[in-house]
Protein backbone atom coordinates (compact mmCIF):
# COMPACT_ATOMS: atom_id res chain seq x y z
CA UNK A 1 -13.04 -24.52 -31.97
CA UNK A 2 -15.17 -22.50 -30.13
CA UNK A 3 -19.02 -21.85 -30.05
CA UNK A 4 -19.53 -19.22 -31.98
CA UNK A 5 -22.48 -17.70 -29.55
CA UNK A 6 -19.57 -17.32 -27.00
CA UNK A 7 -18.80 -13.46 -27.96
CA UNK A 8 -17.78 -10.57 -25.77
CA UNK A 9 -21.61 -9.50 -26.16
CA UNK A 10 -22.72 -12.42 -24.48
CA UNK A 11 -20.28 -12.38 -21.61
CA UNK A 12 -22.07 -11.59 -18.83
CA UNK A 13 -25.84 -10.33 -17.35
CA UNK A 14 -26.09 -7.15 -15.67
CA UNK A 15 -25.93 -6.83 -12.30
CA UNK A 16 -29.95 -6.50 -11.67
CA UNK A 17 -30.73 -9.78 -13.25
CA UNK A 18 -33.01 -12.16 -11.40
CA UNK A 19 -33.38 -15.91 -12.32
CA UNK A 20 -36.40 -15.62 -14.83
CA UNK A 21 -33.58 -13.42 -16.63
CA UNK A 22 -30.83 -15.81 -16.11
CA UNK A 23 -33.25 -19.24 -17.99
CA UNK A 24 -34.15 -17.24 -20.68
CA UNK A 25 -30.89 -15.92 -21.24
CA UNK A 26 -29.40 -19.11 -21.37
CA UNK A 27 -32.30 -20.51 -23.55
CA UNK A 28 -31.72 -17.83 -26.16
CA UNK A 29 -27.96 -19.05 -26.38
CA UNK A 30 -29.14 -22.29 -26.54
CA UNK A 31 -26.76 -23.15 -23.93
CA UNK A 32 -27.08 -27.03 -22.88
CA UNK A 33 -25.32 -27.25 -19.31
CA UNK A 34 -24.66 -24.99 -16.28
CA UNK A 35 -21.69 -25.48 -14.08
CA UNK A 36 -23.03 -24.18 -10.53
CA UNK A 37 -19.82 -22.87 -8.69
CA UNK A 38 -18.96 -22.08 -4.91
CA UNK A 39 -16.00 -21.03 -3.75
CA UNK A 40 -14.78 -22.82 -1.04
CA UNK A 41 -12.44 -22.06 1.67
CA UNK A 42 -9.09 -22.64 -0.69
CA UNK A 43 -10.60 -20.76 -3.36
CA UNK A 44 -11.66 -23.87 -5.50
CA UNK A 45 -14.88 -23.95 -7.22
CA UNK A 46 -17.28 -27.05 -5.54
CA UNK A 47 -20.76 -27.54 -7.00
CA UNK A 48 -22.82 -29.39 -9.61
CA UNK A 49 -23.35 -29.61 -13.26
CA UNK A 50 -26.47 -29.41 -14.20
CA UNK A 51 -28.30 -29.59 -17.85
CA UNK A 52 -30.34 -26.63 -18.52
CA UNK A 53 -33.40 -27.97 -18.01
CA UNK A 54 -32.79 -29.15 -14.51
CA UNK A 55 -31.19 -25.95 -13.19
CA UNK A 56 -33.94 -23.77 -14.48
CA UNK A 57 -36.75 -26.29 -12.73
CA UNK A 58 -34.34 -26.49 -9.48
CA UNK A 59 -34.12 -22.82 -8.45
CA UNK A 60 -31.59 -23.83 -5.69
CA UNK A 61 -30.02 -26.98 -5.48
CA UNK A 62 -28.55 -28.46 -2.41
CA UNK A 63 -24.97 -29.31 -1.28
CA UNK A 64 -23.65 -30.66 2.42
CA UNK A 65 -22.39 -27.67 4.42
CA UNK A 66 -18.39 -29.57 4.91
CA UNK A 67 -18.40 -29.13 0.92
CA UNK A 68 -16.94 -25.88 1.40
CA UNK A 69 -15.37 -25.95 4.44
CA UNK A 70 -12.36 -28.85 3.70
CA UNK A 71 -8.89 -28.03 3.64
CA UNK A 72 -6.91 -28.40 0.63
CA UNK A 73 -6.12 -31.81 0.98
CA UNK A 74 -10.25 -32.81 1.41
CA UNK A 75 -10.04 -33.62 5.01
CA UNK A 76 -12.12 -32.02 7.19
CA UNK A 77 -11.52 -31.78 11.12
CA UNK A 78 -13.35 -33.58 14.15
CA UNK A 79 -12.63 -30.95 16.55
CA UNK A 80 -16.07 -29.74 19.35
CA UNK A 81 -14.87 -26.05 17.75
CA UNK A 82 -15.53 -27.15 14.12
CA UNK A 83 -18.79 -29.44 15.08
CA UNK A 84 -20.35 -26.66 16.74
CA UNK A 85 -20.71 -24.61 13.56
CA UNK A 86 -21.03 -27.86 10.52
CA UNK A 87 -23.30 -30.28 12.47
CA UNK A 88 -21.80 -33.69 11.95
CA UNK A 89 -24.93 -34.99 10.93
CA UNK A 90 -24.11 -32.88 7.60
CA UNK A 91 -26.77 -30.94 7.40
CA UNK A 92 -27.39 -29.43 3.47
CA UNK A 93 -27.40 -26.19 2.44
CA UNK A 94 -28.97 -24.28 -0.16
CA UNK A 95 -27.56 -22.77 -3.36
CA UNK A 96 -28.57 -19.87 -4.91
CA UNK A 97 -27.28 -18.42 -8.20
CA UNK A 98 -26.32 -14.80 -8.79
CA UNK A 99 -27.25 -14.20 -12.28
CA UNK A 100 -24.63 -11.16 -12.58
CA UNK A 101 -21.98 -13.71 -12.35
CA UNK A 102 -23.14 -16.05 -15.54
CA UNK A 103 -20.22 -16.15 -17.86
CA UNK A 104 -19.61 -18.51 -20.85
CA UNK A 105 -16.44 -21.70 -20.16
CA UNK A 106 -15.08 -20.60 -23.28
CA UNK A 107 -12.92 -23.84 -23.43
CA UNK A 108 -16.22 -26.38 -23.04
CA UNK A 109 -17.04 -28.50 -26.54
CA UNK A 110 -20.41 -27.55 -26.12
CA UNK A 111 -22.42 -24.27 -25.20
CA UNK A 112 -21.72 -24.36 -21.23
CA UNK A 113 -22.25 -21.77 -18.91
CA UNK A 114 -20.73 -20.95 -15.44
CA UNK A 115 -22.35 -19.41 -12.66
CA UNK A 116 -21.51 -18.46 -8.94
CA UNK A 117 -23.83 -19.46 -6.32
CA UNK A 118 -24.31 -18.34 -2.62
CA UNK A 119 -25.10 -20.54 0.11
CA UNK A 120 -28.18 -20.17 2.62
CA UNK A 121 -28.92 -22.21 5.44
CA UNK A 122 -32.57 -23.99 6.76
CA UNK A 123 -33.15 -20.74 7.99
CA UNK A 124 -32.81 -18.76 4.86
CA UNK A 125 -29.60 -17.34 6.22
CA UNK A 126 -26.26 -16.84 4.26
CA UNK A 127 -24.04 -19.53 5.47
CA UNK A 128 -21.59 -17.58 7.98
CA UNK A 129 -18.38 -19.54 7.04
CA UNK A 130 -18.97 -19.35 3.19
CA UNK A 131 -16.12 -17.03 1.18
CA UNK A 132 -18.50 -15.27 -0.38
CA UNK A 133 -21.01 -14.44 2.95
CA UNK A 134 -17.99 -13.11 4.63
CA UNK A 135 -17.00 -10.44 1.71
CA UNK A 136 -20.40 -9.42 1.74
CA UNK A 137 -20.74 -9.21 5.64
CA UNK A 138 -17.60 -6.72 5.36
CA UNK A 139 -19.11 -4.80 2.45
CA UNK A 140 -22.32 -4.51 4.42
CA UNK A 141 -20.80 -2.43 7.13
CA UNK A 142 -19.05 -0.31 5.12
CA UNK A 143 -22.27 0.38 3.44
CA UNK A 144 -23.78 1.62 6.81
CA UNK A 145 -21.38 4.04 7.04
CA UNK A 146 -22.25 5.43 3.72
CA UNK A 147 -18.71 3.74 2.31
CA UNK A 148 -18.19 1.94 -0.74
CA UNK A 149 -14.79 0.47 -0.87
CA UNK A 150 -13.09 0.07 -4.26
CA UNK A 151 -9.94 -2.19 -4.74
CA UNK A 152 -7.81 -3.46 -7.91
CA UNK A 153 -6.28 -6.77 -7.31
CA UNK A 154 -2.64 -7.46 -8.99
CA UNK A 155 -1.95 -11.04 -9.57
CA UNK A 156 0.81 -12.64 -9.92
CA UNK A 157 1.38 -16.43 -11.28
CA UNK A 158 4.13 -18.67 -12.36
CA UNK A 159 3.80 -20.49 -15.74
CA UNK A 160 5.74 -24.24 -15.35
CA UNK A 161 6.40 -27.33 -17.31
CA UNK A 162 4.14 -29.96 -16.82
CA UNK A 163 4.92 -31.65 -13.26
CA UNK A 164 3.76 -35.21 -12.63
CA UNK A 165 5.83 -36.46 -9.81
CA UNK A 166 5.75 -34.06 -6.83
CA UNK A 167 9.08 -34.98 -5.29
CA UNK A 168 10.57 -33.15 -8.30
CA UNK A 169 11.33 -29.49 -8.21
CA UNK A 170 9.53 -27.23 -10.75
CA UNK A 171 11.01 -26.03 -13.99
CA UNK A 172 10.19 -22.77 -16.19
CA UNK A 173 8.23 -23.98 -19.83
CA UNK A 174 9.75 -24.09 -22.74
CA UNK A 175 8.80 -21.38 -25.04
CA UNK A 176 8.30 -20.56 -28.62
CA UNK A 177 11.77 -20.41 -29.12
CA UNK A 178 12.48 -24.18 -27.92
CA UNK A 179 14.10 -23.09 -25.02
CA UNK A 180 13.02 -22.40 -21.12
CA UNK A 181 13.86 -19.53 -18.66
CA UNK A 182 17.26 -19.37 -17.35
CA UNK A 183 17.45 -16.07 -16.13
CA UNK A 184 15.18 -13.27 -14.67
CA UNK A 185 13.49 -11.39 -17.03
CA UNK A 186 11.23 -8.41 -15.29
CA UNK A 187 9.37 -6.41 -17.01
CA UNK A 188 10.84 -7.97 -20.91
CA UNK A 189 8.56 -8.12 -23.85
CA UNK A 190 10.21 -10.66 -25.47
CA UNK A 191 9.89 -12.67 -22.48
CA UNK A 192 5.67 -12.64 -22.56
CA UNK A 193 6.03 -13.23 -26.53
CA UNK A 194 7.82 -16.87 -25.52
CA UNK A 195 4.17 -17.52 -24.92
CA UNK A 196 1.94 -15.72 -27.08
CA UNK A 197 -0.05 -18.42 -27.94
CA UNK A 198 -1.33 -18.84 -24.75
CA UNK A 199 -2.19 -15.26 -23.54
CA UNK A 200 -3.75 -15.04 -27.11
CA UNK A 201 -6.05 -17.36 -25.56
CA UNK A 202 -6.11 -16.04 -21.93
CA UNK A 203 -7.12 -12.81 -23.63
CA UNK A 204 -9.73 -13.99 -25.39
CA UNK A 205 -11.08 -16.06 -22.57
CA UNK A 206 -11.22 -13.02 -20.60
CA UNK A 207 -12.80 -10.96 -23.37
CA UNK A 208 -15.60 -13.73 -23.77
CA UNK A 209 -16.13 -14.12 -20.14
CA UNK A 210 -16.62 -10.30 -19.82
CA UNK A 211 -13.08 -10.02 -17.34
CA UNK A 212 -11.82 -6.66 -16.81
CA UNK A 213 -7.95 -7.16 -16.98
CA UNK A 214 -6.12 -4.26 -17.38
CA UNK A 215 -2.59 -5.46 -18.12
CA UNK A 216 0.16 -8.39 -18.46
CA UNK A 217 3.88 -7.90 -17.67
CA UNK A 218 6.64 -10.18 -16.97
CA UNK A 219 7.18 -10.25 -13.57
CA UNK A 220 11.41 -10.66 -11.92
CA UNK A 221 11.16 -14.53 -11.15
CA UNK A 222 11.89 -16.99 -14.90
CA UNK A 223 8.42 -17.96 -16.31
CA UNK A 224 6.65 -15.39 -13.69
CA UNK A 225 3.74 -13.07 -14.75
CA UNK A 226 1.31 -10.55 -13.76
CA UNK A 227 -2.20 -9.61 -14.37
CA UNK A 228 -3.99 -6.47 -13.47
CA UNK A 229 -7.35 -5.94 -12.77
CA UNK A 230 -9.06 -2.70 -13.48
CA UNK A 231 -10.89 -0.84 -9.78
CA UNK A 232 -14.07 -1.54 -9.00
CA UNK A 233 -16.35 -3.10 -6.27
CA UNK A 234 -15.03 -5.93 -4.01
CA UNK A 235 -17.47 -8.58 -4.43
CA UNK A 236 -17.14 -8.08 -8.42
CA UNK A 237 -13.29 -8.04 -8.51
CA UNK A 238 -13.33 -11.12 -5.83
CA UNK A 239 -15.64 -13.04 -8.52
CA UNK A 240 -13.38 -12.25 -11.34
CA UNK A 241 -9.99 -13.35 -9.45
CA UNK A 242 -11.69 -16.10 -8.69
CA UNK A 243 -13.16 -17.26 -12.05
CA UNK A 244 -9.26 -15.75 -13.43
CA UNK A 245 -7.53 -18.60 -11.49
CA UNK A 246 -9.51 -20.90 -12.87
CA UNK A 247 -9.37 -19.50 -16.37
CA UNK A 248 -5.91 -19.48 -16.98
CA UNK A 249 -5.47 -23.21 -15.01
CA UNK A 250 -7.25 -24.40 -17.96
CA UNK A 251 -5.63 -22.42 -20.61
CA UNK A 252 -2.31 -23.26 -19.57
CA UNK A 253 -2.98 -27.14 -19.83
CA UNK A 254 -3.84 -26.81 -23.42
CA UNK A 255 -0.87 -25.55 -23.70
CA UNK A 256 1.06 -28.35 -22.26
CA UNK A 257 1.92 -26.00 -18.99
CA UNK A 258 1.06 -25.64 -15.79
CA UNK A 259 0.09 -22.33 -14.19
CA UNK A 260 0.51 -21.88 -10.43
CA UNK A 261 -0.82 -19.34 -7.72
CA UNK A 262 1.54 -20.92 -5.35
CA UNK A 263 3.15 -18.41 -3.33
CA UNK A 264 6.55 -19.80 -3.34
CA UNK A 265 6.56 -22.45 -6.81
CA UNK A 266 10.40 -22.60 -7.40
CA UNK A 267 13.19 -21.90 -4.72
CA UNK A 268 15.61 -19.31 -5.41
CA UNK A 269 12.84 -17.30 -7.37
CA UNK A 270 10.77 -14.39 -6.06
CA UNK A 271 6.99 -16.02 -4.80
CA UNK A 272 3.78 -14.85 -6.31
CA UNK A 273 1.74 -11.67 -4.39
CA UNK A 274 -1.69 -10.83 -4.74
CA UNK A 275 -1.22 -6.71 -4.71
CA UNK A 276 -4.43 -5.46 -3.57
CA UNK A 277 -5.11 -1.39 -3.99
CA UNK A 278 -7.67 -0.28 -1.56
CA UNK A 279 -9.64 3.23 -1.24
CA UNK A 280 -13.49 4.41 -0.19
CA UNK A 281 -15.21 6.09 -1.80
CA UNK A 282 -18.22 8.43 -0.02
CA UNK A 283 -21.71 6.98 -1.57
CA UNK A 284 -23.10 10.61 -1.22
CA UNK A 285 -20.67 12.39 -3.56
CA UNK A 286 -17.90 9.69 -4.77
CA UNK A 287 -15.72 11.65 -3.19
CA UNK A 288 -12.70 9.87 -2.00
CA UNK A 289 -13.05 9.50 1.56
CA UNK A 290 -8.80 9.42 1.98
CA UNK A 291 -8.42 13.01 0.44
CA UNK A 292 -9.13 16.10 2.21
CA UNK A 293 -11.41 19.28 0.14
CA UNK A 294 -7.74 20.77 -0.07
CA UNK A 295 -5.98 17.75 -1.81
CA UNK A 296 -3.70 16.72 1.27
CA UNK A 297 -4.17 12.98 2.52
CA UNK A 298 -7.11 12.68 5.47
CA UNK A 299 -7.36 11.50 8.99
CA UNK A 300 -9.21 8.57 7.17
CA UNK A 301 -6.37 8.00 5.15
CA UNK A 302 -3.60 7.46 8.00
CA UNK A 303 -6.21 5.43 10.26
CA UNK A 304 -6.55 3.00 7.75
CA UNK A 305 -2.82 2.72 7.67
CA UNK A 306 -2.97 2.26 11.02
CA UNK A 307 -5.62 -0.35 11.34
CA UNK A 308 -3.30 -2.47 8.66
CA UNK A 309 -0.34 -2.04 10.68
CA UNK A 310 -2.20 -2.81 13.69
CA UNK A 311 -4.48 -6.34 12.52
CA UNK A 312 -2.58 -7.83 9.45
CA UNK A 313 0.21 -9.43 11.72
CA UNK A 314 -3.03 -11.24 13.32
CA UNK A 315 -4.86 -11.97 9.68
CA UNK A 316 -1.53 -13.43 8.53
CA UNK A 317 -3.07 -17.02 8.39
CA UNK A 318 -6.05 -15.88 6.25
CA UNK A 319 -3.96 -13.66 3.89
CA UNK A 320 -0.98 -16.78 3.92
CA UNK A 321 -2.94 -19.65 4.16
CA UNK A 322 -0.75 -22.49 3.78
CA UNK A 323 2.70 -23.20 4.97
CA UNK A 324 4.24 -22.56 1.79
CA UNK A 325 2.95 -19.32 1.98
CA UNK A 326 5.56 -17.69 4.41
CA UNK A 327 8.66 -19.00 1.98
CA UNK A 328 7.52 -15.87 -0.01
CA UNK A 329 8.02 -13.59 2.76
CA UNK A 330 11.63 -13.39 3.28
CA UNK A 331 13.85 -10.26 3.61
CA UNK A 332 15.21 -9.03 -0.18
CA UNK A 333 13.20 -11.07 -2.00
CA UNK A 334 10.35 -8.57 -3.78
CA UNK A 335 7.91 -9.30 -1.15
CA UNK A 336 7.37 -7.33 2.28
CA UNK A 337 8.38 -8.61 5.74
CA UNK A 338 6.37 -6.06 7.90
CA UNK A 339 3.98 -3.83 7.93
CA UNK A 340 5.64 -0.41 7.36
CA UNK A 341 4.25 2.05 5.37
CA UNK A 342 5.11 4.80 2.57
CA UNK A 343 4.86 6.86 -0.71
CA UNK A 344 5.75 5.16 -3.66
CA UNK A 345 8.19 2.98 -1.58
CA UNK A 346 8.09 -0.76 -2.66
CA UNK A 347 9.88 -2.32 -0.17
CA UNK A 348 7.40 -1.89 2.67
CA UNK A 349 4.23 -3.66 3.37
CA UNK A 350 1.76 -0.93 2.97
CA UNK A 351 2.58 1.62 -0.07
CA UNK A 352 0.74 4.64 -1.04
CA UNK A 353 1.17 4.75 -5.02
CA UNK A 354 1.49 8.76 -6.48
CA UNK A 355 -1.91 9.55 -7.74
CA UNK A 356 -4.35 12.36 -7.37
CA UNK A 357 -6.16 13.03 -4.54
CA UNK A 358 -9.28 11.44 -6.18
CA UNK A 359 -7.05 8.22 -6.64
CA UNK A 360 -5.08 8.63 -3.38
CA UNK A 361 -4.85 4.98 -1.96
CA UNK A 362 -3.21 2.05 -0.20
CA UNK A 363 -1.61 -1.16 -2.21
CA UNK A 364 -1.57 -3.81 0.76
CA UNK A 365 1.38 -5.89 -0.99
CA UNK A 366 1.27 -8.72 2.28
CA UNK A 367 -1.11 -11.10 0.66
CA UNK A 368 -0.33 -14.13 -1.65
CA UNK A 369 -1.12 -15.28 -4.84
CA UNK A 370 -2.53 -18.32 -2.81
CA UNK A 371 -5.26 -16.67 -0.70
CA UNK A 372 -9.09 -17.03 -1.35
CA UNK A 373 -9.51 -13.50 -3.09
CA UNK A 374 -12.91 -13.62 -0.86
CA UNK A 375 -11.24 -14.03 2.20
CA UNK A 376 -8.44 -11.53 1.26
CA UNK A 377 -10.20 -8.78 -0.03
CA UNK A 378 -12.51 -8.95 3.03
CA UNK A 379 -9.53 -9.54 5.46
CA UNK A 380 -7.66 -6.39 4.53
CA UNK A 381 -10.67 -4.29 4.00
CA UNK A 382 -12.21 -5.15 8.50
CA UNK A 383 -8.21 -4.29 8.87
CA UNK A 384 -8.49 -0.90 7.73
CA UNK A 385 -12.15 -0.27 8.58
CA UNK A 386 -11.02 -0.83 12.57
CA UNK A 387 -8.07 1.08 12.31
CA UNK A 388 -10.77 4.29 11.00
CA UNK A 389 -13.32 3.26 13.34
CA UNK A 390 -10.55 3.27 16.79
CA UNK A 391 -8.64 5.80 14.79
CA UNK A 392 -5.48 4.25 15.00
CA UNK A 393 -2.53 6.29 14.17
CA UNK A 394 -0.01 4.80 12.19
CA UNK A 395 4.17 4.91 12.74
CA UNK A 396 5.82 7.24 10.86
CA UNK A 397 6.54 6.89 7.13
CA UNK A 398 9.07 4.82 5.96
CA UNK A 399 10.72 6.71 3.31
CA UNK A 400 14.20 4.13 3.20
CA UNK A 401 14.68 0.44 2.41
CA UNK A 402 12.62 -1.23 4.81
CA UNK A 403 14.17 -4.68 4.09
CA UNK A 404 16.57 -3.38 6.57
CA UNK A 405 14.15 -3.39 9.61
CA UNK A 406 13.02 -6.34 11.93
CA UNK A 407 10.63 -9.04 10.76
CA UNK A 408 7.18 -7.63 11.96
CA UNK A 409 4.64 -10.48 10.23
CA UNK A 410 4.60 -13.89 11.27
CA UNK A 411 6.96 -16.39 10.16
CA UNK A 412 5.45 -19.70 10.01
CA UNK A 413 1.36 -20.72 9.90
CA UNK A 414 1.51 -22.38 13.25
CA UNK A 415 2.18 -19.04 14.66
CA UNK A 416 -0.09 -17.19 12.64
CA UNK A 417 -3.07 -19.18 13.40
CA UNK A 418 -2.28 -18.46 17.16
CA UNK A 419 -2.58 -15.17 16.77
CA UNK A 420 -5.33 -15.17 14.84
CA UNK A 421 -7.44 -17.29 17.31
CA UNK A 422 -6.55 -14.94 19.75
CA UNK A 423 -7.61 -11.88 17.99
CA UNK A 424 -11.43 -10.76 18.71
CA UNK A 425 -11.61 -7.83 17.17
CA UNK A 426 -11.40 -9.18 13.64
CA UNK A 427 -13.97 -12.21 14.92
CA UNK A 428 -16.43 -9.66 15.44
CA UNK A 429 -16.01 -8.28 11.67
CA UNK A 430 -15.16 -11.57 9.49
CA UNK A 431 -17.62 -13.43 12.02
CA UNK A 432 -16.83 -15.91 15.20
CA UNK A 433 -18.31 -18.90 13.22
CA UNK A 434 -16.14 -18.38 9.92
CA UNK A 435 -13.01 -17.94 12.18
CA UNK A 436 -13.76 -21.13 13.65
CA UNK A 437 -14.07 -23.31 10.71
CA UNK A 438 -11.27 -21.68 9.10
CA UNK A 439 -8.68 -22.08 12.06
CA UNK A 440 -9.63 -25.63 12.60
CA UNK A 441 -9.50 -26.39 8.82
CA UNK A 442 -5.96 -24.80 8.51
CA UNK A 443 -4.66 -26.50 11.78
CA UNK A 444 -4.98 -29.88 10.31
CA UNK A 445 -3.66 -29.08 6.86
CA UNK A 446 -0.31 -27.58 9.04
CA UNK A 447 -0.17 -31.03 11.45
CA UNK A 448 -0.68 -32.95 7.70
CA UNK A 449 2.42 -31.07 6.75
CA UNK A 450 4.41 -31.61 10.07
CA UNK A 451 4.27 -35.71 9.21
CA UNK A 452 6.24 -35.05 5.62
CA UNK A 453 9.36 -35.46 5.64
CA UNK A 454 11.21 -32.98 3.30
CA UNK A 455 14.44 -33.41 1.19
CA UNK A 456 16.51 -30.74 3.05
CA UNK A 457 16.13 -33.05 6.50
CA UNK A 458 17.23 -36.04 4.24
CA UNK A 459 19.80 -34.12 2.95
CA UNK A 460 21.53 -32.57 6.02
CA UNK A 461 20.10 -34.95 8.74
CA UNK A 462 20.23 -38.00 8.02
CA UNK A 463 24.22 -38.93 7.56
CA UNK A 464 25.08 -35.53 9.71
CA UNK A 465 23.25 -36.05 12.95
């Protein structure tokens, strides 16, 4: 049963809230513990849980620096590059909550509230390498310009039966009509009613944690969905992908299911994409800096179609972080394998939607399900920013099946973290120190992988070779 002080109305603080706002907001719902999240560099939340009383008193509470720079497995690398940005005496760092971000855990027994933190160093500094200092390093210097950018994530997520033995291969859940999945059903209503029960609840999480999704379809692979998120400021729509993920993780598991953000969950089924539409808007007029007076599409507008084309083959590793991730991109399988560009054209890597010239802008439909939404959002947003800033002019429009042309992203991690190690330009806008962690994080998690054996070698090596 749930609280009945968790209501739509009180969701969420405005954004100008400061801390004396936040405690007596969360004494007036007589809320009795605060889960204090940061996002760390998979996307999972880290932190403390703290009753009310303590978190009010603490004003910041303090966390080791490696807590959010592990990779997914919890190991964390013993590499000079590493050790010259997280001191391996562990130094602490400081947590600070943004009060815009407190949201009721609709699921918790008791009144329980959730909100995102930021981490500061000894030197009152954001911590360079943290998710959430990197987003707002990008949005800071599109702010100089007199930019704000706006993007609407699309997110797509595969709904499984429960899977306790990883050696087995995943299976679509049974629905409410006792059966599972055995064929693709895109776009089918019927198909999302299998599970209304559970985006009853999704929907009402959403609604009590103040979420703006837009809307749900049924996406081509078997037990594969999507969720829309309505436009609106980066850091915002990073926050609620973020808090999303975790949302329907738990939602799912009370309905004896699994939900994944797994890029590639099931073979012979189309992987999961995280869609991202991207514009900028001018802060002097809201005028949509990728539309000329006239209507027609701006310089602005193919420069940042060039700085895509020209960085993302470099920001592969950050916007397909894990070795699974490149299973997804494969030729004829829903999901782009280069960075072409054109109107209303899905098969390329970079489409321009129709809209109006107010809403002209460009879906980057490279990046996974299984990226940090910090990360992404502030990886494809430097990408087009340089390509305005060296005015880069992109190739010509694609305007035929671009499935049919040659590979032009990455095919495998390994190479992808090459290229981004070697790529300065996007050092100098994510930051050299974040870049470091990052690469040295991911290079372990890919030489973890390289010891597993998997069941294809088994299967074709060992009585054939």
């Amino acid at each position: 049963m749930l609280s009945p002080i968790q209501s739509p109305a009180t969701a969420a603080l405005p954004a100008d809230a400061n801390f004396d706002t936040l405690t007596h907001w969360l004494r007036e719902h007589r809320v009795g513990e605060v889960e204090c999240l940061v996002p760390d560099l998979t996307g999972l939340a880290r932190g403390k849980i703290l009753p009310r009383e303590r978190f009010a008193a603490d004003k910041g509470m303090r966390l080791p620096e490696v807590a959010i720079a592990m990779s997914v497995t919890g190991e964390t690398p013993g590499t000079p590059r590493y050790s010259d940005v997280i001191a391996s005496t562990d130094h602490d760092m400081t947590l600070r909550a943004d009060p815009s971000t407190a949201r009721m855990v609709p699921w918790a027994q008791d009144p329980t509230v959730q909100v995102i933190h930021d981490c500061y160093d000894r030197n009152d500094r954001l911590v360079p390498f943290a998710p959430r200092s990197v987003l707002k390093r990008v949005c800071e210097l599109y702010a100089q310009r007199g930019w704000a950018p706006v993007v609407a994530p699309e997110l797509e997520f595969y709904l499984v039966a429960r899977n306790t033995d990883a050696d087995l291969p995943l299976k679509p859940p049974i629905g409410r009509s006792g059966r599972a999945e055995t064929s693709r059903q895109a776009y089918s209503i019927d198909a999302v009613n299998e599970f209304d029960p559970l985006f009853e609840d999704i929907y009402a999480y959403c609604e009590q944690m103040g979420l703006n999704v837009d809307t749900l379809i049924h996406e081509i692979g078997a037990g594969q969905m999507e969720i829309n998120f309505f436009h609106g400021d980066p850091l915002l729509l990073a926050d609620e992908v973020f808090l999303f993920k975790r949302l329907v993780r738990e939602a799912a598991l009370r309905h004896d299911m699994y939900a994944t953000f797994m890029a590639k969950p099931i073979a012979g089924e189309p992987g999961s994409a995280m869609h991202v539409h991207q514009s900028i808007v001018r802060t002097s007029d809201g005028s949509n800096l990728f539309s000329r007076p006239d209507g027609s599409a701006s310089d602005e507008f193919h420069w940042f179609i060039g700085g895509l084309q020209r960085y993302l083959p470099a920001a592969m590793a950050l916007l397909a972080p894990y070795v699974n991730s490149y299973r997804r991109l494969a030729r004829f399988t829903a999901a782009p394998i280069n960075t072409q560009w054109g109107v209303d054209n899905r098969t390329v890597g970079l489409r321009s939607p129709l809209a109006s010239p107010a809403a002209r802008r460009i879906e980057n439909r490279v990046i996974g399900a299984d990226a940090n939404p910090y990360i992404a959002l502030a990886t494809t947003m430097s990408c087009g920013y340089l390509g305005i800033e060296q005015r880069l002019t992109p190739t010509v429009e694609c305007k035929g099946d671009a499935y049919l042309s040659e590979y032009g992203l990455p095919r495998s991690l390994g190479e992808a973290l090459d290229l981004l190690k070697a790529e300065a330009a996007l050092a100098d806008m994510l930051g050299q120190p974040f870049i470091d962690v990052y690469a040295e994080v991911k290079d372990i998690e890919h030489a973890e992988f390289m010891q597993v054996i998997s069941p294809w070698e088994r299967e074709h090596l060992l009585l054939h070779v």
